[in-house]
Protein backbone atom coordinates (compact mmCIF):
# COMPACT_ATOMS: atom_id res chain seq x y z
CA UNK A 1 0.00 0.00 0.00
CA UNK A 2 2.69 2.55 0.90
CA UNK A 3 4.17 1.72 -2.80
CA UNK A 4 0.83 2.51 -4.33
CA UNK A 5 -0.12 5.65 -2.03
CA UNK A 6 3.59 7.11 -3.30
CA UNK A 7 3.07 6.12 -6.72
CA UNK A 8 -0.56 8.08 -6.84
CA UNK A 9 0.51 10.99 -4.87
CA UNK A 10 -2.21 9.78 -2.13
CA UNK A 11 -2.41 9.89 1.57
CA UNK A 12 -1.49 6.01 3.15
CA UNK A 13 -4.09 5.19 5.65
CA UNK A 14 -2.74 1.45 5.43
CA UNK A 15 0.40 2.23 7.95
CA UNK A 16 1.00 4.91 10.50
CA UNK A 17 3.32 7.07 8.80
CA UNK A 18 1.92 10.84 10.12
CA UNK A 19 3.94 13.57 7.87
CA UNK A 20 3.71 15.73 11.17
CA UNK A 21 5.41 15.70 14.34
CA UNK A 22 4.02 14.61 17.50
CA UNK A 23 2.72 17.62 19.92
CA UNK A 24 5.11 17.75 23.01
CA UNK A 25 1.63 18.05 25.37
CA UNK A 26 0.28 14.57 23.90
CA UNK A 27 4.39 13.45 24.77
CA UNK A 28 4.18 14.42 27.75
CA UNK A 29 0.33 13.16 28.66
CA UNK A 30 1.34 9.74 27.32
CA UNK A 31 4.75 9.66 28.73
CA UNK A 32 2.84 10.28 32.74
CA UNK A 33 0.45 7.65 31.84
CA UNK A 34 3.11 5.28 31.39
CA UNK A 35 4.68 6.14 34.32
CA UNK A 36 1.42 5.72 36.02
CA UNK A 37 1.21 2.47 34.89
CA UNK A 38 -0.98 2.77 32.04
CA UNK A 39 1.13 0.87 30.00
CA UNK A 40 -0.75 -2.31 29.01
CA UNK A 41 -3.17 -3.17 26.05
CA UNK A 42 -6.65 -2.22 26.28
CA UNK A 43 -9.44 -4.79 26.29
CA UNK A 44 -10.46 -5.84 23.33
CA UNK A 45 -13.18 -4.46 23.27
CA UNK A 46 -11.78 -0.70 24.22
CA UNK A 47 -10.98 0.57 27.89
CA UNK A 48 -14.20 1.45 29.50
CA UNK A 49 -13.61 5.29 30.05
CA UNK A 50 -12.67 5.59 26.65
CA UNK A 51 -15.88 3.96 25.58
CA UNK A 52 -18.14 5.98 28.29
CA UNK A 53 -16.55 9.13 27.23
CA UNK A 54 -17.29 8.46 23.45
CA UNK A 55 -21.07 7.30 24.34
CA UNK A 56 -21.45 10.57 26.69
CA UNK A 57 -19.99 12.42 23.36
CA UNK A 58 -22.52 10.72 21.04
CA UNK A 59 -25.32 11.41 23.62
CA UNK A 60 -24.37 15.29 23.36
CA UNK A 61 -23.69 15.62 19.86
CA UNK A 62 -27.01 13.26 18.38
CA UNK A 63 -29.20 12.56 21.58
CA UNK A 64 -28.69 8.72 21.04
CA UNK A 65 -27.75 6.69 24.01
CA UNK A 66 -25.81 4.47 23.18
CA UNK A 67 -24.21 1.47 25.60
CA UNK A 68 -20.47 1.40 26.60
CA UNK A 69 -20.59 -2.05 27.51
CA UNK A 70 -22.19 -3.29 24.35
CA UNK A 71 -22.73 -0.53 21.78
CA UNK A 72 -19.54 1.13 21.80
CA UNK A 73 -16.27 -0.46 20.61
CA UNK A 74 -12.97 0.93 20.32
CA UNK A 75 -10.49 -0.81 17.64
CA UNK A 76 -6.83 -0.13 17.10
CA UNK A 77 -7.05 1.06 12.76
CA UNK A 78 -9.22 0.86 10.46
CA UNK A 79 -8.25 -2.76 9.94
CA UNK A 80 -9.26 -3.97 12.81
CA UNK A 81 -12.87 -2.01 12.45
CA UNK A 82 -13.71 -3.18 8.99
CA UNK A 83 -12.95 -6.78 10.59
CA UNK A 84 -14.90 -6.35 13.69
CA UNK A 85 -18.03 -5.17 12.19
CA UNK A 86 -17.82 -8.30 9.27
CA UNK A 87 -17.11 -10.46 12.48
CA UNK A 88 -20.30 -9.70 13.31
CA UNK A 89 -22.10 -10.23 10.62
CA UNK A 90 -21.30 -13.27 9.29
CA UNK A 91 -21.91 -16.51 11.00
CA UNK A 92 -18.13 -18.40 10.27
CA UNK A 93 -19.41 -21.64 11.87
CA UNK A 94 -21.25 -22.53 8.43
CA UNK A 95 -18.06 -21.38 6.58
C-alpha cells in the first residue's frame, strides 16, 4: 500500500506514517500515563472510560444513548474495524 499511495501521490491510511510531528503536550500526557502504569493493552473491546466518554460524546452531539458495555467499541485502525463489524455479521461456523 505505501508503494501505491507514493506512486498516486495519495495519503497512506494502510500504515501509520503521520507527515507531522508529534505535539510535546500529547508526549508528555502519554509519557505520565506510562509512568502511572498505564502501560498495558486495552481490552479488546476498548478501555471502559474511553468507551463511556465516546457514548457521553454521542449522547451530546445526536441525543442517542448508546451502551459502553455493548454498543460502543474501540479498535486499534481501520483494519481492525472493517474486521470487527464483518465479524459480526457473518456466521463463520457454516463457513
Amino acid at each position: 500500500m505505501s508503494k501505491i499511495a507514493k506512486e498516486h501521490n495519495a495519503i497512506n491510511l494502510s500504515q501509520g506514517f503521520p507527515d507531522f510531528n508529534s505535539d510535546e503536550a500529547l508526549i508528555n500526557l502519554v509519557s505520565e500515563a506510562m509512568k502511572n502504569g498505564y502501560n498495558r493493552y486495552a481490552p479488546v473491546q476498548g478501555d471502559i472510560e474511553l468507551r463511556n466518554v465516546i457514548a457521553t460524546k454521542l449522547k451530546s452531539l445526536y441525543g442517542k444513548e448508546y451502551c459502553p458495555n455493548t454498543e460502543v467499541t474501540v479498535t486499534a485502525g481501520a483494519t481492525q474495524a472493517i474486521f470487527t463489524a464483518m465479524a459480526t455479521l457473518i456466521n463463520f461456523s457454516s463457513v
